[in-house]
N, C-alpha and C. Protein backbone atom coordinates (compact mmCIF):
# COMPACT_ATOMS: atom_id res chain seq x y z
N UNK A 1 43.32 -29.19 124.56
CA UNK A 1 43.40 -28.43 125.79
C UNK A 1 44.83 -27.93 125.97
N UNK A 2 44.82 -26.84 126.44
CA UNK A 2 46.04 -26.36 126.47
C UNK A 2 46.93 -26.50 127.56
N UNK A 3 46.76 -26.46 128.58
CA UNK A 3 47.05 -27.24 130.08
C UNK A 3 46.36 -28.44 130.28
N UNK A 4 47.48 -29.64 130.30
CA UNK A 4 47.60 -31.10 130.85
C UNK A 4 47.97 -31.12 132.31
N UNK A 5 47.12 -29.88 132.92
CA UNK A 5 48.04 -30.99 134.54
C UNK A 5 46.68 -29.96 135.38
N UNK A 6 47.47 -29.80 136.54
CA UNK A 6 46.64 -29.08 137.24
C UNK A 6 47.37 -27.86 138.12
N UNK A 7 46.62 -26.98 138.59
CA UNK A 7 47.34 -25.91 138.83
C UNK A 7 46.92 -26.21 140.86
N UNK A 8 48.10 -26.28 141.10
CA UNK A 8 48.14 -26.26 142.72
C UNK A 8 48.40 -25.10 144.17
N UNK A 9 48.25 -25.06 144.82
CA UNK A 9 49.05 -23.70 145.56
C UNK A 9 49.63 -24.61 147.09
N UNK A 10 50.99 -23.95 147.02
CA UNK A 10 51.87 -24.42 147.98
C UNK A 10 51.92 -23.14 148.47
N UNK A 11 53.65 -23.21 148.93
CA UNK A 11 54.31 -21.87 149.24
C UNK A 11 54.57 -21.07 148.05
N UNK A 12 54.41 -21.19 146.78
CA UNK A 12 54.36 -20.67 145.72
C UNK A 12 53.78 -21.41 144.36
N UNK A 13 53.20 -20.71 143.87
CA UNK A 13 51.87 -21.02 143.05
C UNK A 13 52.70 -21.74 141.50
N UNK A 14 52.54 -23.70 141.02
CA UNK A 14 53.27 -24.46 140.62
C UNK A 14 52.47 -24.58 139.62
N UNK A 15 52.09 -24.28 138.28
CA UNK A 15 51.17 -25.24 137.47
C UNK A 15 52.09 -26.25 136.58
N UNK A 16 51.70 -27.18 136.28
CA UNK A 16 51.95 -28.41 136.10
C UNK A 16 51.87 -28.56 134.91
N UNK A 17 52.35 -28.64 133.63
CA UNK A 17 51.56 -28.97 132.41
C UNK A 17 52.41 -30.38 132.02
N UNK A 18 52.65 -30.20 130.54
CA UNK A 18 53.40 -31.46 130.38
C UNK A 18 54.71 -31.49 131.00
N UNK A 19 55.28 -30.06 131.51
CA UNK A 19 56.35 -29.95 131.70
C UNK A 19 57.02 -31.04 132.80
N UNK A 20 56.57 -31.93 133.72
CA UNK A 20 57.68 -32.38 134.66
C UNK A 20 57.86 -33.48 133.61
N UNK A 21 57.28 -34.37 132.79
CA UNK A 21 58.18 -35.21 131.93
C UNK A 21 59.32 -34.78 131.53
N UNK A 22 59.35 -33.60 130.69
CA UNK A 22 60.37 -32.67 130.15
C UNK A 22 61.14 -33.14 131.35
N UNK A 23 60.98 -32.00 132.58
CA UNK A 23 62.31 -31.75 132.92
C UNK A 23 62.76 -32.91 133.49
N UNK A 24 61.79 -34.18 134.08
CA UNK A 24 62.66 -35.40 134.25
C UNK A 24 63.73 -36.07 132.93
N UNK A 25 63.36 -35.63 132.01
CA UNK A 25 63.94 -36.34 130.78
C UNK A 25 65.29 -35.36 130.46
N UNK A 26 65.23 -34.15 130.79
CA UNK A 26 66.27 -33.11 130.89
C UNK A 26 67.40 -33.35 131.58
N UNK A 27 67.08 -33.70 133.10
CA UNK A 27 67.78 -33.83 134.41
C UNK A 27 68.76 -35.22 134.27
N UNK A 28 67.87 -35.94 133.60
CA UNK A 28 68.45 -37.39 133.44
C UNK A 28 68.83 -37.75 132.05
N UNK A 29 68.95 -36.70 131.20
CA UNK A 29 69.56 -36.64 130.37
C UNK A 29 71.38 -36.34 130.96
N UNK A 30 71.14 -35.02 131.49
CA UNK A 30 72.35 -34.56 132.02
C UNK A 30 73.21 -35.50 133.04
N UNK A 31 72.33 -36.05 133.65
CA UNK A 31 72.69 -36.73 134.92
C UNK A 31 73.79 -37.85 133.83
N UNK A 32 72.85 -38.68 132.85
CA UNK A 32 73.47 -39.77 132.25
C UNK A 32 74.88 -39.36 131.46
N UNK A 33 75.01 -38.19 131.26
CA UNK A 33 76.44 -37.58 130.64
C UNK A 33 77.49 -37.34 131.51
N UNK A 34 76.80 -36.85 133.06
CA UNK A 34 77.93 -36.64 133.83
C UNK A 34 78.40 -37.99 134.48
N UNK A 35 77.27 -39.09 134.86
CA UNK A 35 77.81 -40.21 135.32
C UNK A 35 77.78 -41.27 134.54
N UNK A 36 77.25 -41.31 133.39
CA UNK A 36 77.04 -42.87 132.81
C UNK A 36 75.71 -43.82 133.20
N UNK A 37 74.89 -43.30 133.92
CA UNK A 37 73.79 -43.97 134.58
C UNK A 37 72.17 -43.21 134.53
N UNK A 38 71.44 -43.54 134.22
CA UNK A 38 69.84 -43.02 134.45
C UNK A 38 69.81 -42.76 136.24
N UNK A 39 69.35 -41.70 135.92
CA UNK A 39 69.45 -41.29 137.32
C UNK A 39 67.70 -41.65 138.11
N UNK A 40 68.51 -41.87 139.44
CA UNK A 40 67.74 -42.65 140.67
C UNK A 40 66.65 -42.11 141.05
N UNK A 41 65.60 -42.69 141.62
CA UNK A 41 64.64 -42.17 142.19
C UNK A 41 64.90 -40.77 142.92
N UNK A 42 65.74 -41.31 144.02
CA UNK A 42 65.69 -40.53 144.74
C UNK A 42 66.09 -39.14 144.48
N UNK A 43 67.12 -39.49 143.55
CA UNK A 43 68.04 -37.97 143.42
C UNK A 43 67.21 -37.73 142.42
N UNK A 44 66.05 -37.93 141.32
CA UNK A 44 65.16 -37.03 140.75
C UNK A 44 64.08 -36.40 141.65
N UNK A 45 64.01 -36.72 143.09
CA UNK A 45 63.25 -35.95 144.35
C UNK A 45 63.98 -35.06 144.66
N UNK A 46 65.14 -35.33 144.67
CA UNK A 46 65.91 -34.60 145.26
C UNK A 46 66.33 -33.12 144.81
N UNK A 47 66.55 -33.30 143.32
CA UNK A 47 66.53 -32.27 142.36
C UNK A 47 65.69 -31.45 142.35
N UNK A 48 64.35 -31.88 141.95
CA UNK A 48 63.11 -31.24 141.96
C UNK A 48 62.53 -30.64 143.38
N UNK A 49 62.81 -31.17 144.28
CA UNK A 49 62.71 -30.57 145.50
C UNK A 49 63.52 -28.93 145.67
N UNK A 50 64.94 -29.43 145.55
CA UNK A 50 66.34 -28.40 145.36
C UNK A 50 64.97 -27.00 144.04
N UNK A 51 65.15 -27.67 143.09
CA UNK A 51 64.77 -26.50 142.33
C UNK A 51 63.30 -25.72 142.72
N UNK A 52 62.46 -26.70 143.53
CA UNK A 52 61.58 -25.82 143.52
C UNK A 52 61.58 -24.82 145.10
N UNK A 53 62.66 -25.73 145.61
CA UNK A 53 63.07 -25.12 147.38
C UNK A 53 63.26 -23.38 147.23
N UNK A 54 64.05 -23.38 146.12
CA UNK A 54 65.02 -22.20 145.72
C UNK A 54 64.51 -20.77 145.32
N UNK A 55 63.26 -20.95 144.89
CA UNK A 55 62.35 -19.68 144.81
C UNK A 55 62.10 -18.83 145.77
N UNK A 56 61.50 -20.22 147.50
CA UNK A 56 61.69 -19.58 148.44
C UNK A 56 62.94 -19.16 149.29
N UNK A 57 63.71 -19.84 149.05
CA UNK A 57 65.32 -18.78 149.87
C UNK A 57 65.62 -18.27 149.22
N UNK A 58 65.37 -17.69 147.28
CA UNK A 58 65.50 -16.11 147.24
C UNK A 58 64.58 -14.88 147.18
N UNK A 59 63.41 -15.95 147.95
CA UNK A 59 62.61 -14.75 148.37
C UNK A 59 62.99 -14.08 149.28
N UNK A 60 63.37 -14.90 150.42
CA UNK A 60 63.92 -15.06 151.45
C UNK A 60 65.20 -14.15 152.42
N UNK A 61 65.90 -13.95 150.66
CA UNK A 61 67.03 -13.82 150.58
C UNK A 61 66.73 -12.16 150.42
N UNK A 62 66.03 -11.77 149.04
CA UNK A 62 65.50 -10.39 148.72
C UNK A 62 64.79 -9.65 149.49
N UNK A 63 63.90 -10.53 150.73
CA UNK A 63 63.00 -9.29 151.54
C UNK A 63 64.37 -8.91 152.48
N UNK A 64 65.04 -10.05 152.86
CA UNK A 64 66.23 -9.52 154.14
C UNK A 64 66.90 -8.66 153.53
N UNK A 65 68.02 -8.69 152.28
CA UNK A 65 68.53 -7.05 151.88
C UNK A 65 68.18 -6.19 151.32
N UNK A 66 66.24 -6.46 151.45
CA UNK A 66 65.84 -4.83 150.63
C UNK A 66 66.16 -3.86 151.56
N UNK A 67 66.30 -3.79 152.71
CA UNK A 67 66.74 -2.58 153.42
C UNK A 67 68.06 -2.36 153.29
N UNK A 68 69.35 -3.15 152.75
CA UNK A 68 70.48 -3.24 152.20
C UNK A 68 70.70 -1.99 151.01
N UNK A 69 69.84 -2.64 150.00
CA UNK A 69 69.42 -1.87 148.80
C UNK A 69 68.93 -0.65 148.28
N UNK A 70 68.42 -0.07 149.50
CA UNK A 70 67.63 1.04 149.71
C UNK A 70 68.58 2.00 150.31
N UNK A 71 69.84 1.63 150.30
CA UNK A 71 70.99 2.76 151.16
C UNK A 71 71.61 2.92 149.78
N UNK A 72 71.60 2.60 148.96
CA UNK A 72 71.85 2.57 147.67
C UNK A 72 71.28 2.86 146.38
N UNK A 73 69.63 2.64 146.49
CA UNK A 73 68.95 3.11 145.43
C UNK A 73 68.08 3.78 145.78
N UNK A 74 67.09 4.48 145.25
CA UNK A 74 65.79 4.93 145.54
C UNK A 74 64.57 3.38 145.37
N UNK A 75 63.42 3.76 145.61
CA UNK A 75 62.00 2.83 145.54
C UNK A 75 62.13 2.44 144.07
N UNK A 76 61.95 3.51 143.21
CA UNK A 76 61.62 3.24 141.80
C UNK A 76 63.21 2.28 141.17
N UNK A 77 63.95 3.32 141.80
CA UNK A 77 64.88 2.52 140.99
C UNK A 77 65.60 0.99 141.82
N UNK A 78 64.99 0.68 143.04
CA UNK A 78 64.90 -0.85 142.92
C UNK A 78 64.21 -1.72 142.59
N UNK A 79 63.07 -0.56 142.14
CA UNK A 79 61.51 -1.61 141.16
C UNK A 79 62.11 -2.38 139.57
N UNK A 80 63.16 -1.24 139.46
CA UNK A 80 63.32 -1.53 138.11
C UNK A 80 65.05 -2.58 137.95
N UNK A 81 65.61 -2.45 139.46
CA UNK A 81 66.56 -3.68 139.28
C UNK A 81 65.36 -5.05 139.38
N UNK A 82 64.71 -4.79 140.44
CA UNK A 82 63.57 -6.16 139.97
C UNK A 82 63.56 -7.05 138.80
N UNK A 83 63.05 -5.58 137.90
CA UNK A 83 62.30 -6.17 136.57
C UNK A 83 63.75 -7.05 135.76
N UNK A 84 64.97 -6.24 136.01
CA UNK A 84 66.31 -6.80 135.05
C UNK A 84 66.55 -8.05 135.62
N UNK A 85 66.25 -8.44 137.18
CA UNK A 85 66.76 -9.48 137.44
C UNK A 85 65.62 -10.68 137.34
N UNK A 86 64.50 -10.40 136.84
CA UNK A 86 63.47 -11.31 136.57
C UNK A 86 63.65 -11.49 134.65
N UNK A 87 63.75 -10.33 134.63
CA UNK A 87 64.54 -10.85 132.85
C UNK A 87 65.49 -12.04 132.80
N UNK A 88 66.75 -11.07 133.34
CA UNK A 88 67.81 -12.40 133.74
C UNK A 88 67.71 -13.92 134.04
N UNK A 89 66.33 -13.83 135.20
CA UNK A 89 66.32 -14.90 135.25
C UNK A 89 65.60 -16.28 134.26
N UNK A 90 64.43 -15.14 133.72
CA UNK A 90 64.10 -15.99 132.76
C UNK A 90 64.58 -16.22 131.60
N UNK A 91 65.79 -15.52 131.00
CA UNK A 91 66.76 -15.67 129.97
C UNK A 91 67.60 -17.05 130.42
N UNK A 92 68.08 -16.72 131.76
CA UNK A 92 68.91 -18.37 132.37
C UNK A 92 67.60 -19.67 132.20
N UNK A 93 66.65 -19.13 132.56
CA UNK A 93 65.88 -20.62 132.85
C UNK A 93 65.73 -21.16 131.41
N UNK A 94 65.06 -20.24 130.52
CA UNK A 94 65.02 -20.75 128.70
C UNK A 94 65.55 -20.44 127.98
N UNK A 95 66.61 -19.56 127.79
CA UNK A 95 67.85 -19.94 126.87
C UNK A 95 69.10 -20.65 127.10
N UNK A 96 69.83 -20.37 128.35
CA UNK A 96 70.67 -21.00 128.90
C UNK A 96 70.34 -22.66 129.06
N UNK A 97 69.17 -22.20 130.08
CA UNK A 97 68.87 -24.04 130.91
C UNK A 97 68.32 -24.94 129.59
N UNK A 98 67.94 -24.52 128.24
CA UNK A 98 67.68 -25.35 127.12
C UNK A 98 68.68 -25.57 126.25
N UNK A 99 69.66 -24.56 126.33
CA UNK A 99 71.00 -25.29 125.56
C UNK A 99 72.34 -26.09 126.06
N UNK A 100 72.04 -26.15 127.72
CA UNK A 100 72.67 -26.61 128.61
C UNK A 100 72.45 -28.02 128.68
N UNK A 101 70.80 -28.27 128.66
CA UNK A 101 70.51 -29.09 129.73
C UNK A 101 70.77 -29.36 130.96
N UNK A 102 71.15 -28.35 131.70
CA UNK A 102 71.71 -28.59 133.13
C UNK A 102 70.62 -28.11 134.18
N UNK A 103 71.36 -28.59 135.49
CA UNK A 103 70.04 -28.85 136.58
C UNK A 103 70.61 -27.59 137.17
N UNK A 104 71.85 -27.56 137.22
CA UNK A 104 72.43 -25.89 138.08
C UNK A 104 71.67 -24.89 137.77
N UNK A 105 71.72 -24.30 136.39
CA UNK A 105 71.10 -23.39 135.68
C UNK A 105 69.74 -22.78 135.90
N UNK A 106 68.81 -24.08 136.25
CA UNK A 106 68.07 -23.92 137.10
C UNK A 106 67.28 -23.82 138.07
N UNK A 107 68.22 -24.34 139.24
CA UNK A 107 68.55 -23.54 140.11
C UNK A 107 69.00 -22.41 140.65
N UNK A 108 69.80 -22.15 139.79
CA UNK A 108 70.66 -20.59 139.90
C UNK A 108 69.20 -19.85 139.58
N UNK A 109 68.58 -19.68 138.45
CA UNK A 109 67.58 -19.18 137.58
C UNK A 109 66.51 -18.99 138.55
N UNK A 110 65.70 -19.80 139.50
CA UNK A 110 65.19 -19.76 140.10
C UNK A 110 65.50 -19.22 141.25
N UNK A 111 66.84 -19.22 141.75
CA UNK A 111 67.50 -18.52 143.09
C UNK A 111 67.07 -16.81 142.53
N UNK A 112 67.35 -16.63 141.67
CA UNK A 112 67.76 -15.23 140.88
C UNK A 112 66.01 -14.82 140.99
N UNK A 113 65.10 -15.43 140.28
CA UNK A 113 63.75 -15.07 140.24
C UNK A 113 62.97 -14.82 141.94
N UNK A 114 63.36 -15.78 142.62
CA UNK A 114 63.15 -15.58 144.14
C UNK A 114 63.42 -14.19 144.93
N UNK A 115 64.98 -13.98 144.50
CA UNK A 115 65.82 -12.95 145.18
C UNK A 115 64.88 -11.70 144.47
N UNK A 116 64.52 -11.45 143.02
CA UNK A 116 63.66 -10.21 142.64
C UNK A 116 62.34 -10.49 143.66
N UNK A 117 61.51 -11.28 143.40
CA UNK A 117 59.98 -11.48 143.99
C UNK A 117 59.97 -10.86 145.63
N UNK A 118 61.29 -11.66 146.33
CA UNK A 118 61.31 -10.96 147.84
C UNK A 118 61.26 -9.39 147.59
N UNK A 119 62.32 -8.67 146.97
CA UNK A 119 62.34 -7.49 146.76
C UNK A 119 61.28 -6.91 145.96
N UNK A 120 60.42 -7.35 145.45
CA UNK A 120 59.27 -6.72 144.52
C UNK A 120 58.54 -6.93 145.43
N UNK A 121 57.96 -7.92 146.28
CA UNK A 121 56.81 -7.89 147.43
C UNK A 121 56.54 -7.39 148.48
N UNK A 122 58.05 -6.50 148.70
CA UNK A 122 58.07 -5.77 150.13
C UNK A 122 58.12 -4.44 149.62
N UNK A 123 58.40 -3.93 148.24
CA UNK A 123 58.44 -2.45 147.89
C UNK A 123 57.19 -2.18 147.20
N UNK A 124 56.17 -2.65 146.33
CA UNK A 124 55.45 -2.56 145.65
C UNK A 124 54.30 -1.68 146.69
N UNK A 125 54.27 -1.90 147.35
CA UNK A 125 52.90 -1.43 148.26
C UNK A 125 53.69 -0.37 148.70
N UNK A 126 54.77 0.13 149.55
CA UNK A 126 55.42 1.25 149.80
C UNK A 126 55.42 2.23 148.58
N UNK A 127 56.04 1.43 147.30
CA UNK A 127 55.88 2.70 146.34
C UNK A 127 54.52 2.96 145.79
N UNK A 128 53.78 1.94 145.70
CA UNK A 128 52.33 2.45 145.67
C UNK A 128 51.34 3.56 146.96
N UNK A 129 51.85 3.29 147.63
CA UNK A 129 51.12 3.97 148.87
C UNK A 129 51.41 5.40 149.31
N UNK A 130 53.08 5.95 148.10
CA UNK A 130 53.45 7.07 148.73
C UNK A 130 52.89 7.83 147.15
């Protein structure tokens, strides 16, 4: 089977596969380099909370200055900063955040994917509709 987990819906849609072993084993990989210690319950909640918080404040972040953006670009051509900054971000999350191992990375990565999605969800229907 190709998916081991289950697919859930929150505030943004999470599927689960083998991946949270991974990234617990990632996080606390890193964690054990920066402090010397397997890292704690709590602060592996804490992390994972942080990273998955972050999608929504740059959604958050992208619907509030698409009207920012729009004194500056046209429709199409903020469709297509979208698409570069959803590249970007998924270049940070799996090339960067796998040769890193770091927990920043993705966070940042996910801040970055948020900030496009706000701005892709509030223009998509405007430039479709005109």
């Amino acid at each position: 089977m190709l998916f081991d987990g289950v697919c859930s819906v929150s505030f943004e849609v999470e599927c689960r596969f083998q991946s949270k072993n991974a990234l617990f084993q990632s996080r606390n990989h890193c964690f054990q380099e920066r402090h010397g210690m397997p890292i704690s319950e709590e602060t592996w909640t804490l992390l994972l909370t942080l990273t998955s918080s972050f999608v929504i404040v740059g959604g958050f972040i992208g619907s509030t200055t698409t009207k920012y953006w729009l004194t500056f670009l046209s429709k199409k051509r903020l469709l297509q900063v979208c698409h570069v900054l959803i590249i970007i971000s998924i270049l940070l999350l799996a090339l960067v955040g796998c040769l890193t191992w770091s927990y920043e990375v993705m966070i940042i990565g996910r801040l970055v994917f948020g900030i496009s999605l706000g701005i892709f969800f509030g223009k998509t229907c405007d430039f479709i509709l005109q």
